[in-house]
N, C-alpha and C. Protein backbone atom coordinates (compact mmCIF):
# COMPACT_ATOMS: atom_id res chain seq x y z
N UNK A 1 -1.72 -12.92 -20.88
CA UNK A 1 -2.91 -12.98 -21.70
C UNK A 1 -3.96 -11.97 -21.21
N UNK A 2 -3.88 -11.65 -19.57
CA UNK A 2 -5.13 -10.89 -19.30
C UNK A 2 -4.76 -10.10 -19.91
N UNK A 3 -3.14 -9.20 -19.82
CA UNK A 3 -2.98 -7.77 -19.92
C UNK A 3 -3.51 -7.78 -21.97
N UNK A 4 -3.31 -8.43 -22.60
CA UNK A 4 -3.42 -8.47 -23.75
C UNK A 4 -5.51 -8.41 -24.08
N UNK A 5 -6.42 -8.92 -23.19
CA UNK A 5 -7.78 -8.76 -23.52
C UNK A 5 -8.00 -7.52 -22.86
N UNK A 6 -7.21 -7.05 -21.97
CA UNK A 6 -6.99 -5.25 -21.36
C UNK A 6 -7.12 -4.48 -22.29
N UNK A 7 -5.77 -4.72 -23.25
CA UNK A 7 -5.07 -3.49 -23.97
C UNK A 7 -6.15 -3.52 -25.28
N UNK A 8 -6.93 -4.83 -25.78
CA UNK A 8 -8.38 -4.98 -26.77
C UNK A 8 -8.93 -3.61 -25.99
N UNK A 9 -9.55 -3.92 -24.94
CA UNK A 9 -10.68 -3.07 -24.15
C UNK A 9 -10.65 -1.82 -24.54
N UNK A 10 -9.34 -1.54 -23.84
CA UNK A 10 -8.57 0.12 -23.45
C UNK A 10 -9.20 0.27 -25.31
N UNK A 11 -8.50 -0.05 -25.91
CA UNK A 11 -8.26 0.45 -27.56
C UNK A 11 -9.55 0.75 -28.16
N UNK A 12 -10.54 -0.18 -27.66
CA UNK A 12 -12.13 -0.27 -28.39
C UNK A 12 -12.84 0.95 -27.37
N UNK A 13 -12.59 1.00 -26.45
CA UNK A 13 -13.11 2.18 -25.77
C UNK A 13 -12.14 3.44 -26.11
N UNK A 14 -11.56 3.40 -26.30
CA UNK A 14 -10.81 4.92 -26.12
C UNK A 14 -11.18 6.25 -26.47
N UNK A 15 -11.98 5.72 -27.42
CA UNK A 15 -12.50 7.39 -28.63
C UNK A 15 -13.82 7.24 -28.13
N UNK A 16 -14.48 6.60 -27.02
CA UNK A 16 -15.75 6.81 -26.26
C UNK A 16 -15.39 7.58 -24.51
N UNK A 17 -14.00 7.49 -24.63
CA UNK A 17 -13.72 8.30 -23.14
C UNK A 17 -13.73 9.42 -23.23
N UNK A 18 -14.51 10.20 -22.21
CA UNK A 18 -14.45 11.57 -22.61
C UNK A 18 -14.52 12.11 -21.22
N UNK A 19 -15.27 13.14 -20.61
CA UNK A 19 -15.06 14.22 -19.17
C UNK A 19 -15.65 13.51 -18.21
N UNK A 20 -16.49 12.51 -18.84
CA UNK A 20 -17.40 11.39 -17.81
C UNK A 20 -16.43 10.25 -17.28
N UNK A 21 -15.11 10.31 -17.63
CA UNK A 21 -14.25 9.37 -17.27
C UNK A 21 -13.32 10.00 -16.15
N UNK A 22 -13.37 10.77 -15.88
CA UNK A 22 -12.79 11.76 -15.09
C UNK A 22 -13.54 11.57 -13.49
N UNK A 23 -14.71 11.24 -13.39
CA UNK A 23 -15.52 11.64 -12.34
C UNK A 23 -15.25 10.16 -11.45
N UNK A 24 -15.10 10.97 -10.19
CA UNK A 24 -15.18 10.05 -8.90
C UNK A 24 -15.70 9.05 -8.89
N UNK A 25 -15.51 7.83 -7.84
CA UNK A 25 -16.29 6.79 -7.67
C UNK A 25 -15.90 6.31 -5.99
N UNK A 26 -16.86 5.77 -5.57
CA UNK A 26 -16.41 4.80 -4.06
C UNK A 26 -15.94 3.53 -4.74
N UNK A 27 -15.20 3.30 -4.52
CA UNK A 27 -14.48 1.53 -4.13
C UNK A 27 -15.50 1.30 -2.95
N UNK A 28 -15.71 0.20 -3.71
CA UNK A 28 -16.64 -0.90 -2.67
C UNK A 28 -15.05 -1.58 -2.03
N UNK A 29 -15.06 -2.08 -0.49
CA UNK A 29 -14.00 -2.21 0.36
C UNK A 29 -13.53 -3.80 0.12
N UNK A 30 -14.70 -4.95 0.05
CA UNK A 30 -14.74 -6.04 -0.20
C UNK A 30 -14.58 -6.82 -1.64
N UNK A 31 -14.86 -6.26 -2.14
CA UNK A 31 -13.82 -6.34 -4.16
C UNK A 31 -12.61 -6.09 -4.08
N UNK A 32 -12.66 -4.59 -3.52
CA UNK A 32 -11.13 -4.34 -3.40
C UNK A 32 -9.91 -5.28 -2.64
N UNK A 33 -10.33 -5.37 -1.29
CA UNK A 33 -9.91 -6.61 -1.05
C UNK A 33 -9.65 -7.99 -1.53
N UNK A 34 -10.61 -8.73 -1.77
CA UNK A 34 -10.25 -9.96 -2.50
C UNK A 34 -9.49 -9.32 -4.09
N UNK A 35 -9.68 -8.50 -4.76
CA UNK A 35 -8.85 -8.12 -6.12
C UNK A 35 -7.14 -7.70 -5.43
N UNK A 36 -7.21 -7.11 -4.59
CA UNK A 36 -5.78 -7.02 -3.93
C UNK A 36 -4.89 -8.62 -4.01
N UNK A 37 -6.16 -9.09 -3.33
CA UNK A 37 -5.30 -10.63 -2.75
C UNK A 37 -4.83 -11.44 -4.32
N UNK A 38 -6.09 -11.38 -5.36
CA UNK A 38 -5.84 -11.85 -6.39
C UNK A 38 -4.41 -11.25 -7.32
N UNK A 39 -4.40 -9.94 -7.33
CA UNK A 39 -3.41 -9.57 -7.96
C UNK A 39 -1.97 -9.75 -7.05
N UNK A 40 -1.84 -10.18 -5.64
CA UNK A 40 -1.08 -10.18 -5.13
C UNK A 40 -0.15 -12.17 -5.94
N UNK A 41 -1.55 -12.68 -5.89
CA UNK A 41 -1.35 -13.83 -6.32
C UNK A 41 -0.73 -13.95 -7.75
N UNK A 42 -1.51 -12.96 -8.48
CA UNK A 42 -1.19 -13.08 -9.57
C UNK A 42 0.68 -12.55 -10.03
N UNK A 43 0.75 -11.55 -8.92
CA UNK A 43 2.01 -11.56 -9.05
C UNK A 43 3.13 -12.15 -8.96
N UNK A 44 2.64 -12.65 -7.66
CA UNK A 44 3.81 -14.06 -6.92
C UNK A 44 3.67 -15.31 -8.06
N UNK A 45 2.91 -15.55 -8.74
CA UNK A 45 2.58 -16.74 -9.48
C UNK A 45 3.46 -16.41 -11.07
N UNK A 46 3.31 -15.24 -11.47
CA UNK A 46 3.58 -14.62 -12.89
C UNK A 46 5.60 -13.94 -12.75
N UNK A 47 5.95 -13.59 -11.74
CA UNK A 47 6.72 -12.80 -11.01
C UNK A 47 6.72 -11.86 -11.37
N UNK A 48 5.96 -10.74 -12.07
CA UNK A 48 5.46 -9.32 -12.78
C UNK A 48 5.02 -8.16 -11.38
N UNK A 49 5.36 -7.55 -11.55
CA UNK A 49 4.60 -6.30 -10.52
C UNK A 49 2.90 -6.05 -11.09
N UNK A 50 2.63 -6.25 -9.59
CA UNK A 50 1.01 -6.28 -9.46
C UNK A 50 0.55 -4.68 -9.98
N UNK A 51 1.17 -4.12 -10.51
CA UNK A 51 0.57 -2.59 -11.17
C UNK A 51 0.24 -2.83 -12.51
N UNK A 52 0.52 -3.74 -13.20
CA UNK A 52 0.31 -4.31 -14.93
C UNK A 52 -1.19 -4.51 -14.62
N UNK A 53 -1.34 -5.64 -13.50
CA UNK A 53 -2.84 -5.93 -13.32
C UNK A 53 -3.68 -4.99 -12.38
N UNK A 54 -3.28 -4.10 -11.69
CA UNK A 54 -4.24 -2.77 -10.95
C UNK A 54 -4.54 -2.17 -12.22
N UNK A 55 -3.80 -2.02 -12.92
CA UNK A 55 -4.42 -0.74 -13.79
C UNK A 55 -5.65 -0.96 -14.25
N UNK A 56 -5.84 -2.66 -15.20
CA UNK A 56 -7.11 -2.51 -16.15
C UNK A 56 -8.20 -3.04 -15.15
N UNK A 57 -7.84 -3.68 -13.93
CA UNK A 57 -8.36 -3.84 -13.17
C UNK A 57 -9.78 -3.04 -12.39
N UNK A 58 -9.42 -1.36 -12.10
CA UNK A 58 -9.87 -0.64 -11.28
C UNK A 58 -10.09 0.24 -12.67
N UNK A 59 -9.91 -0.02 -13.94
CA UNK A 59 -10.32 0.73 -14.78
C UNK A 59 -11.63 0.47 -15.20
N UNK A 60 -12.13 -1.07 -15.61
CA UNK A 60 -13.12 -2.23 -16.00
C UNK A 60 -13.71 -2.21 -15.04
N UNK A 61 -13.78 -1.91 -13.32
CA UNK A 61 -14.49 -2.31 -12.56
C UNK A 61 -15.14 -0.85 -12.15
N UNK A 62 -14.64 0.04 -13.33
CA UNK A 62 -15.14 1.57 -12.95
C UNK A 62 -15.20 2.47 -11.95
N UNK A 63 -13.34 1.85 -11.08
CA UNK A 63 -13.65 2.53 -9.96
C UNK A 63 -12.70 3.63 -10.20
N UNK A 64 -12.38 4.09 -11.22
CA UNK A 64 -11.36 5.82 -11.43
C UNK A 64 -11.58 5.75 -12.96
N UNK A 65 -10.81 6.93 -13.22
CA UNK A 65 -10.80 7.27 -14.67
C UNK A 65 -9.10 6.82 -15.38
N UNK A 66 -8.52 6.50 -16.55
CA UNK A 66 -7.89 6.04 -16.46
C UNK A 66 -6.41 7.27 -16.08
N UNK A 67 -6.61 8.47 -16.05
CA UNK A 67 -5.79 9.46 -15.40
C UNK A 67 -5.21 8.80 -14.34
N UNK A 68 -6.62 8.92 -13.34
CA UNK A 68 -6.61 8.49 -11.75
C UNK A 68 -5.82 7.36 -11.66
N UNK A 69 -5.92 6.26 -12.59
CA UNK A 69 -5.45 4.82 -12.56
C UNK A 69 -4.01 4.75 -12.47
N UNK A 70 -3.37 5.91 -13.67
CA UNK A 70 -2.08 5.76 -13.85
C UNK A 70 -1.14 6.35 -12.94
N UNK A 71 -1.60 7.04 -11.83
CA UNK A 71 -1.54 7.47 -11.12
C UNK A 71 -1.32 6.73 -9.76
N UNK A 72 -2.23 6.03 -9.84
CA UNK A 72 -2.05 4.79 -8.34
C UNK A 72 -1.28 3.71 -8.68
N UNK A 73 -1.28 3.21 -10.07
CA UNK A 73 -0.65 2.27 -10.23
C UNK A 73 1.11 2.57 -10.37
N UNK A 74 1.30 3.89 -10.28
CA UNK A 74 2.65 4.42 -10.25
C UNK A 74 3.06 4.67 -9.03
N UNK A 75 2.06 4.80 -8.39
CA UNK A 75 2.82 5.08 -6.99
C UNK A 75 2.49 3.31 -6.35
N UNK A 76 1.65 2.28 -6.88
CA UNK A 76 1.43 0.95 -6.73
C UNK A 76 3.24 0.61 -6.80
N UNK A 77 3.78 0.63 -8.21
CA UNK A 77 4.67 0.29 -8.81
C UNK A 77 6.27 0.86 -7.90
N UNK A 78 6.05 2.34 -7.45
CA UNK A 78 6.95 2.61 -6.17
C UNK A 78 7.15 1.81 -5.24
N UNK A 79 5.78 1.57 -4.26
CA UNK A 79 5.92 1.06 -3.70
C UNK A 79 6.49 -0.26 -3.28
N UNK A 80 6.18 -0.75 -4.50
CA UNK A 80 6.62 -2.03 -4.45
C UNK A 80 8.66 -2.26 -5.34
N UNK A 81 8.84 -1.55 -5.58
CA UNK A 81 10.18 -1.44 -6.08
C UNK A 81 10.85 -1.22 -5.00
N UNK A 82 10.49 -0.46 -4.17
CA UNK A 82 11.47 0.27 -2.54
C UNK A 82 11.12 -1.24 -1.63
N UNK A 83 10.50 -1.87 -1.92
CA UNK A 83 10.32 -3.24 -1.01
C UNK A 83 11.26 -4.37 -1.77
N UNK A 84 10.88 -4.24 -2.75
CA UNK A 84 12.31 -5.18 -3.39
C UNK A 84 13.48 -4.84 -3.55
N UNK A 85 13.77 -3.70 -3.22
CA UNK A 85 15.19 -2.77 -2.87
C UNK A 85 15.61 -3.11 -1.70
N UNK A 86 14.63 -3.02 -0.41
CA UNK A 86 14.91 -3.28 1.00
C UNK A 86 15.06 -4.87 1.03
N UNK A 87 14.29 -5.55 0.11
CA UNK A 87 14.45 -7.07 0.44
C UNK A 87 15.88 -7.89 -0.35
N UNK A 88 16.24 -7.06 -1.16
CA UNK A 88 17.76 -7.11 -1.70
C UNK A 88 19.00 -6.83 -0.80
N UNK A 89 18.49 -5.97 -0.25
CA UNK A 89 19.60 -5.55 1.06
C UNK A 89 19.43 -6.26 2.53
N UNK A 90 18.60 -6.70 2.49
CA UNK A 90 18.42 -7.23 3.22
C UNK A 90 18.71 -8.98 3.30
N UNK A 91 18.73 -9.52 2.09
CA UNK A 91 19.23 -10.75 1.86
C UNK A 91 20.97 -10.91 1.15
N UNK A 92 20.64 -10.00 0.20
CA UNK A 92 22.22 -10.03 -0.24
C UNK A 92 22.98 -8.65 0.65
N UNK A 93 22.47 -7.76 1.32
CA UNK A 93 23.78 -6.67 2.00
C UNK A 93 24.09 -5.87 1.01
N UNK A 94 23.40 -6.15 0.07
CA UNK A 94 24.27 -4.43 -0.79
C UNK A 94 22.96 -4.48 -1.70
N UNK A 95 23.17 -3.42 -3.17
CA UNK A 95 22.09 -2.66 -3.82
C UNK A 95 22.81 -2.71 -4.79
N UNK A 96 21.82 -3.17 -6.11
CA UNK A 96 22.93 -3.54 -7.43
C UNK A 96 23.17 -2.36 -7.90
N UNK A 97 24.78 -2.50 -8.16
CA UNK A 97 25.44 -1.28 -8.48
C UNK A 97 25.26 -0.33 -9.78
N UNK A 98 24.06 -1.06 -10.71
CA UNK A 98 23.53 0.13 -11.67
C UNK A 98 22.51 0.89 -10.93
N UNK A 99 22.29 1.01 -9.90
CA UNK A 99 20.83 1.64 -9.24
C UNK A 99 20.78 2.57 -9.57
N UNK A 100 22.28 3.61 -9.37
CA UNK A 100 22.23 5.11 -9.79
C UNK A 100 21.90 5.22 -10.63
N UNK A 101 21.89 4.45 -12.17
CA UNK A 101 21.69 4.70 -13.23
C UNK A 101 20.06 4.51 -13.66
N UNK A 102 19.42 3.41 -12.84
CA UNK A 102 18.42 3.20 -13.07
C UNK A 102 17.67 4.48 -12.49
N UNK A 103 17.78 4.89 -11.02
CA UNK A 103 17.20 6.28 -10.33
C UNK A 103 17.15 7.37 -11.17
N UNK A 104 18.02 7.02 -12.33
CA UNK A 104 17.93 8.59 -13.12
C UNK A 104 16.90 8.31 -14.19
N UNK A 105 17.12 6.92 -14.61
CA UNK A 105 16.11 6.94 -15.81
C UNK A 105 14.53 6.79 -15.46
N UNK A 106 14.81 6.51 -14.18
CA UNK A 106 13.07 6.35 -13.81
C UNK A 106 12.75 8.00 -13.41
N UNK A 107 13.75 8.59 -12.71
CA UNK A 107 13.27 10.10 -12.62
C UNK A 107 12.59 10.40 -13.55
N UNK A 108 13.89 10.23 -14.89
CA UNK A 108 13.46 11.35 -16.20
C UNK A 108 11.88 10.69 -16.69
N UNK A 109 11.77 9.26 -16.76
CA UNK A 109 10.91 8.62 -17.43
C UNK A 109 9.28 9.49 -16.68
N UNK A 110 9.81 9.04 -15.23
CA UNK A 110 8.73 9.50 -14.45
C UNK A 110 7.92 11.20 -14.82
N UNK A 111 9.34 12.05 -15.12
CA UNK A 111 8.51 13.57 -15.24
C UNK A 111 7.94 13.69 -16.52
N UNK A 112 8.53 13.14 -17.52
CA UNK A 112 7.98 12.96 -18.63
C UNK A 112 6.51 12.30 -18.73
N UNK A 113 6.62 11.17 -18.01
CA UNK A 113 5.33 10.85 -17.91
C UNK A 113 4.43 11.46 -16.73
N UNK A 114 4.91 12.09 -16.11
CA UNK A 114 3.62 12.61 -15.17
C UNK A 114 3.16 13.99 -16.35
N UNK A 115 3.97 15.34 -17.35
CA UNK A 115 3.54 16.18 -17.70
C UNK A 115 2.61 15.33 -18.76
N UNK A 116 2.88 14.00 -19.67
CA UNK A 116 2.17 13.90 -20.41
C UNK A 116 0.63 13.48 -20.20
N UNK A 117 0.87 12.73 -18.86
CA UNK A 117 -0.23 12.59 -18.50
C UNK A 117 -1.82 13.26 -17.51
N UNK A 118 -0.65 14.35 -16.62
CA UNK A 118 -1.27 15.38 -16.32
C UNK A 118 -1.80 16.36 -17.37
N UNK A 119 -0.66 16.96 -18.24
CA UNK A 119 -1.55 18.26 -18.66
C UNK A 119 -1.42 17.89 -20.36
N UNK A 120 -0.76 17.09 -20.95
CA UNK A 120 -0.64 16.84 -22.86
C UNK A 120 -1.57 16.12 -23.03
N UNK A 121 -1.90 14.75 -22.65
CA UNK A 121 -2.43 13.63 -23.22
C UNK A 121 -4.24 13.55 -22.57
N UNK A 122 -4.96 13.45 -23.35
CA UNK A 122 -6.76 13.58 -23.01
C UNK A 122 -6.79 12.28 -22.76
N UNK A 123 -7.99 11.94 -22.52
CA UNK A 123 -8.06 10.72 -21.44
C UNK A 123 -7.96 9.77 -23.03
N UNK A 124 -8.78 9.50 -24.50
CA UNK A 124 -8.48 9.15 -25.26
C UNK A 124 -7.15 9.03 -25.68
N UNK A 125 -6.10 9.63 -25.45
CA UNK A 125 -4.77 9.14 -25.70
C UNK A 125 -4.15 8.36 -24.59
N UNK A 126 -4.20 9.15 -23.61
CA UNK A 126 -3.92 7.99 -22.32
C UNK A 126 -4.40 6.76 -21.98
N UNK A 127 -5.72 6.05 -22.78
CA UNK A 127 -5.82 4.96 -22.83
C UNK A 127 -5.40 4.59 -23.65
N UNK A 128 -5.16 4.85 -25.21
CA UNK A 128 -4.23 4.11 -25.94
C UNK A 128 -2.72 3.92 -25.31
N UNK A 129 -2.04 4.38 -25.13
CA UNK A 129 -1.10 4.53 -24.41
C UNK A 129 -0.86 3.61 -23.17
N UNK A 130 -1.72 3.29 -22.34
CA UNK A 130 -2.19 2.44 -21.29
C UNK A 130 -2.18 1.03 -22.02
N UNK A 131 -2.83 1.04 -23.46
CA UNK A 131 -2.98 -0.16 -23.86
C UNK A 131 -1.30 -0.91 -25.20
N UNK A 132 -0.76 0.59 -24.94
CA UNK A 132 0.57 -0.04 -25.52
C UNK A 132 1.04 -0.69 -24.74
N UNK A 133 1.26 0.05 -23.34
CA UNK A 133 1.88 -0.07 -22.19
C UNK A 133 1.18 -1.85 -21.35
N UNK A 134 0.19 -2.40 -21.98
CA UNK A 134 -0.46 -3.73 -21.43
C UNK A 134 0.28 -4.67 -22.66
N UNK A 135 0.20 -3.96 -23.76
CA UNK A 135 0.46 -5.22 -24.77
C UNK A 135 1.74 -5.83 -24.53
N UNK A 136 2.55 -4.43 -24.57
CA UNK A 136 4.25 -4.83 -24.09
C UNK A 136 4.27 -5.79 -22.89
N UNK A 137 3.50 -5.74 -21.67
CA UNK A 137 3.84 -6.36 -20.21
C UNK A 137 3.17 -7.87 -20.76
N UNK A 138 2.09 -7.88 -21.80
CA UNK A 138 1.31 -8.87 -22.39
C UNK A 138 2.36 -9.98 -23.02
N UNK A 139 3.24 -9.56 -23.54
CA UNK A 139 3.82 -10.18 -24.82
C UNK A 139 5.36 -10.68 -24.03
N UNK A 140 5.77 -9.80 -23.22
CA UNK A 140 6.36 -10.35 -22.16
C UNK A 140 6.36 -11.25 -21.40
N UNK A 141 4.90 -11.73 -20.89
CA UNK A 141 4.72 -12.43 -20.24
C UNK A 141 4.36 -13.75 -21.00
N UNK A 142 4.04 -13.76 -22.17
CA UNK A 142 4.09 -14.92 -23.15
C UNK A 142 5.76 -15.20 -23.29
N UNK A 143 6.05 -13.99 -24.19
CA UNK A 143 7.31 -14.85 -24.74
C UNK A 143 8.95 -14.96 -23.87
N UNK A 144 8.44 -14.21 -22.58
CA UNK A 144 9.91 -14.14 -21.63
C UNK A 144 9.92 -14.66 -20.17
N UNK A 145 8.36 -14.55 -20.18
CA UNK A 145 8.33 -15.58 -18.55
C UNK A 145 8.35 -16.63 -18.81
């Protein structure tokens, strides 16, 4: 449901994002923190990767632009895939045997989405896009968790 009052947000703002969305910010250390712990919760509770909820998260709390966002929350989303890779091997001894196949499609997915989002897509498309990308994890989490 959050990701779904997200992907509202993203959509009603989008054609108001413009070069001012781009510009730096400090993360305050103590939000960040407790929002870590929350989305950590929220993950373990939902079983979803905590990058669905970083994104609109650090977007709404105005601490990056949503470029910057998709950006951390992809390397968020790494990180945490190579830990459930190691924690697979580590409980069951082996690595499910489509991996190769999956490593390729996340490659391709990945370059595709880094050129569109680096140099094709203006920050107005990349939040629509952001907010397809919430509705889907949204509607998921209603109708498949």
């Amino acid at each position: 449901m959050i990701q779904l009052f997200a992907a509202a947000q993203l959509l009603r703002t989008a054609s108001r994002a413009g070069a001012t969305d781009d510009q730096p910010t400090t993360v305050p250390f103590g939000p960040a923190v407790v929002s870590g712990a929350g989305i950590g919760l929220l993950s373990g509770l939902t079983g979803t990767g905590g990058g669905i909820f970083l994104t609109p998260l650090i977007l709404f709390a105005g601490w990056t632009s949503a470029r910057v966002a998709s950006g951390i929350s992809a390397a968020f989303i790494l990180a945490n895939s190579i830990s459930g890779l190691l924690g697979n091997v580590t409980s069951l001894g082996s690595l499910p045997p489509a991996l190769p196949i999956w490593l390729a499609a996340v490659a391709a997915g990945g370059l595709i989405g880094a050129e569109l989002g680096a140099r094709r897509l203006g920050t107005p498309a990349l939040r629509r896009v952001l907010a397809i990308v919430l509705v889907i994890a949204g509607l998921k989490l209603i109708f498949l968790g």
